[in-house]
Protein backbone atom coordinates (compact mmCIF):
# COMPACT_ATOMS: atom_id res chain seq x y z
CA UNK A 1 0.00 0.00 0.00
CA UNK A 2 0.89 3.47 -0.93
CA UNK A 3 -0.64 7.03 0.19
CA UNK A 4 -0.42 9.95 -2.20
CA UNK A 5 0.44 13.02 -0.03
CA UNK A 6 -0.79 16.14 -2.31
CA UNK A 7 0.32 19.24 -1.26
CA UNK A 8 -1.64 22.08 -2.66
CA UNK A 9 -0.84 26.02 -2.25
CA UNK A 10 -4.16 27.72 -3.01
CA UNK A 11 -4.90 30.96 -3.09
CA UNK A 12 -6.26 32.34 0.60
CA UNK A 13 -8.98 34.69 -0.86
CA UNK A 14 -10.57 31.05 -2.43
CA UNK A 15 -10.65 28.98 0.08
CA UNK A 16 -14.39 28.20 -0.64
CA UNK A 17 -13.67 27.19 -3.90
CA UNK A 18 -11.05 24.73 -2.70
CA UNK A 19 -13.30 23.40 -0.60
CA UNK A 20 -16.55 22.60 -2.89
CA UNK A 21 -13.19 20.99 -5.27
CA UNK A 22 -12.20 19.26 -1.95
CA UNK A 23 -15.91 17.52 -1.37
CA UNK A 24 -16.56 16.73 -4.78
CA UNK A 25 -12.98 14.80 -4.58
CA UNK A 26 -14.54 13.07 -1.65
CA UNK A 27 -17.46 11.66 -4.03
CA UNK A 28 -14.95 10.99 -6.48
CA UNK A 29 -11.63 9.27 -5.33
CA UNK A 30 -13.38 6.59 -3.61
CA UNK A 31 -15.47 5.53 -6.75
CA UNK A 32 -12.78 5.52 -8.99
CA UNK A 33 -10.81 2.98 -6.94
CA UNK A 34 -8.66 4.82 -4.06
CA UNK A 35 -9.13 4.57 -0.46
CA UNK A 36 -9.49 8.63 0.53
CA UNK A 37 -8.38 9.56 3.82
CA UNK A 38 -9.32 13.06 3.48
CA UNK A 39 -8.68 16.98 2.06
CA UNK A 40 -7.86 19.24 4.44
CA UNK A 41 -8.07 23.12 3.90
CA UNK A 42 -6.24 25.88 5.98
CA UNK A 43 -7.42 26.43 9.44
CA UNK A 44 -4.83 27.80 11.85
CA UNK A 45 -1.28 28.96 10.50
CA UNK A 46 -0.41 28.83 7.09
CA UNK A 47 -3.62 30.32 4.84
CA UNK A 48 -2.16 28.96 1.79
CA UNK A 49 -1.11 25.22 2.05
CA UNK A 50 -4.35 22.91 1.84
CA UNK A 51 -3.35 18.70 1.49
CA UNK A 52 -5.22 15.85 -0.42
CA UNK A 53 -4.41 12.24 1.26
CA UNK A 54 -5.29 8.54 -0.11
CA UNK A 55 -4.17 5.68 -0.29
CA UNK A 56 -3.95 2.96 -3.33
CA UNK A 57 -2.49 -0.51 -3.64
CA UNK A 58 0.57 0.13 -5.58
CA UNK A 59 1.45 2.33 -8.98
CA UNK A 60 0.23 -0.14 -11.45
CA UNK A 61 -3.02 0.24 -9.67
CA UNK A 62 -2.89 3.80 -9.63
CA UNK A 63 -2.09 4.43 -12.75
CA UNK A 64 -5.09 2.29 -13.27
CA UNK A 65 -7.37 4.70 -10.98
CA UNK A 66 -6.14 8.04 -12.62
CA UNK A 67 -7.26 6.65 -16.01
CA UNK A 68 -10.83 5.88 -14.31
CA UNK A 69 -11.00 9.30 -12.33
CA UNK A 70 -9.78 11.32 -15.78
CA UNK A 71 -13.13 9.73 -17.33
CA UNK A 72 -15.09 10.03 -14.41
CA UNK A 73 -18.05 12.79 -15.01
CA UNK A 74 -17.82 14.38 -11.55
CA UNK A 75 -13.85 13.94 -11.89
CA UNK A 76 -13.91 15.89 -15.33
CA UNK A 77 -16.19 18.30 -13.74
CA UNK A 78 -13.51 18.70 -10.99
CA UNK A 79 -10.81 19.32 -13.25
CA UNK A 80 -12.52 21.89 -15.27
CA UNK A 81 -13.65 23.68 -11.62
CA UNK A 82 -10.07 24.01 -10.23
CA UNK A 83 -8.47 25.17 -14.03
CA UNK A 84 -11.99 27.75 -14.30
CA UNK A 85 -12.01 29.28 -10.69
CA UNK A 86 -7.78 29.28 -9.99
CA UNK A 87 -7.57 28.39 -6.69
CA UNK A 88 -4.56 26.26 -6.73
CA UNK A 89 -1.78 27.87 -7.34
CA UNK A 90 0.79 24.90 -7.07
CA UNK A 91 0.29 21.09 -6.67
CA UNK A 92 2.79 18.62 -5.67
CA UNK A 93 2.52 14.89 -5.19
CA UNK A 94 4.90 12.69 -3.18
CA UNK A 95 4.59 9.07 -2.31
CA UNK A 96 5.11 7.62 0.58
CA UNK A 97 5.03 3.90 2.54
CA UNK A 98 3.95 3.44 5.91
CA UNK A 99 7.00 3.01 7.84
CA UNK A 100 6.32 2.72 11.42
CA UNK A 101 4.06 -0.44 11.45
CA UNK A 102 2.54 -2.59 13.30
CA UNK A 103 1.62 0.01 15.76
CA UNK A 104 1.19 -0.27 18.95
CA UNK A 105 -2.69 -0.86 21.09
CA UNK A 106 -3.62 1.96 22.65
CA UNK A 107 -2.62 2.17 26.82
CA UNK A 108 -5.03 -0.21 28.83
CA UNK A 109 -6.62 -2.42 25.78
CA UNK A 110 -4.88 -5.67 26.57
C-alpha cells in the first residue's frame, strides 16, 4: 500500500472554492478505486497550504485509478472547476510507505 500526499498552495482569498473541489474529490476518489483519507483546507497557520491524502495498492493500480478518475463525469467536472475558478496555485505529489508499522494498542486495551 501506498498514500499519495498532495500538497496544494491555493490561493487564501478562495478557500471556498477549494473546498466545494475538496468535497466533490470526496465523491470521487473513492469511486474511482482509491481509499481517501481526506482533504484538508487551511485552518490555523499557514492560509495557503491545503493537502489531499489517499491511499492505493501500488502504482500499477494507480495508474489504473487516474485513467478511471480522468473519465469520471464528476472527476472531469472537478478538473474543469479548479483550471476555471484558480484556486490552486501549485500542486505537488509525493509518495510515501507506511514506515512505522505494526503500531502499537492503545494504553489499557490488553
Amino acid at each position: 500500500m501506498i498514500t499519495c500526499f498532495i500538497r496544494y498552495h491555493i490561493d487564501p482569498a478562495k478557500k471556498a472554492a477549494f473546498e466545494h473541489y475538496a468535497r466533490n474529490w470526496g465523491q470521487a476518489i473513492p469511486r474511482c478505486g482509491a481509499e481517501l483519507i481526506g482533504y484538508f483546507s487551511p485552518h490555523e497557520g499557514s492560509s495557503t497550504l491545503a493537502y489531499g491524502v489517499y491511499s492505493i495498492e501500488n502504482l500499477a493500480a494507480y495508474e489504473a485509478y487516474r485513467a478511471r478518475l480522468a473519465a469520471d463525469p464528476l472527476g472531469q467536472e472537478n478538473y474543469a472547476f479548479a483550471q476555471s475558478e484558480r484556486f490552486i496555485l501549485r500542486e505537488d505529489r509525493t509518495f510515501l510507505k507506511l514506515a512505522s508499522a505494526p503500531h502499537a494498542g492503545k494504553k489499557g486495551s490488553r
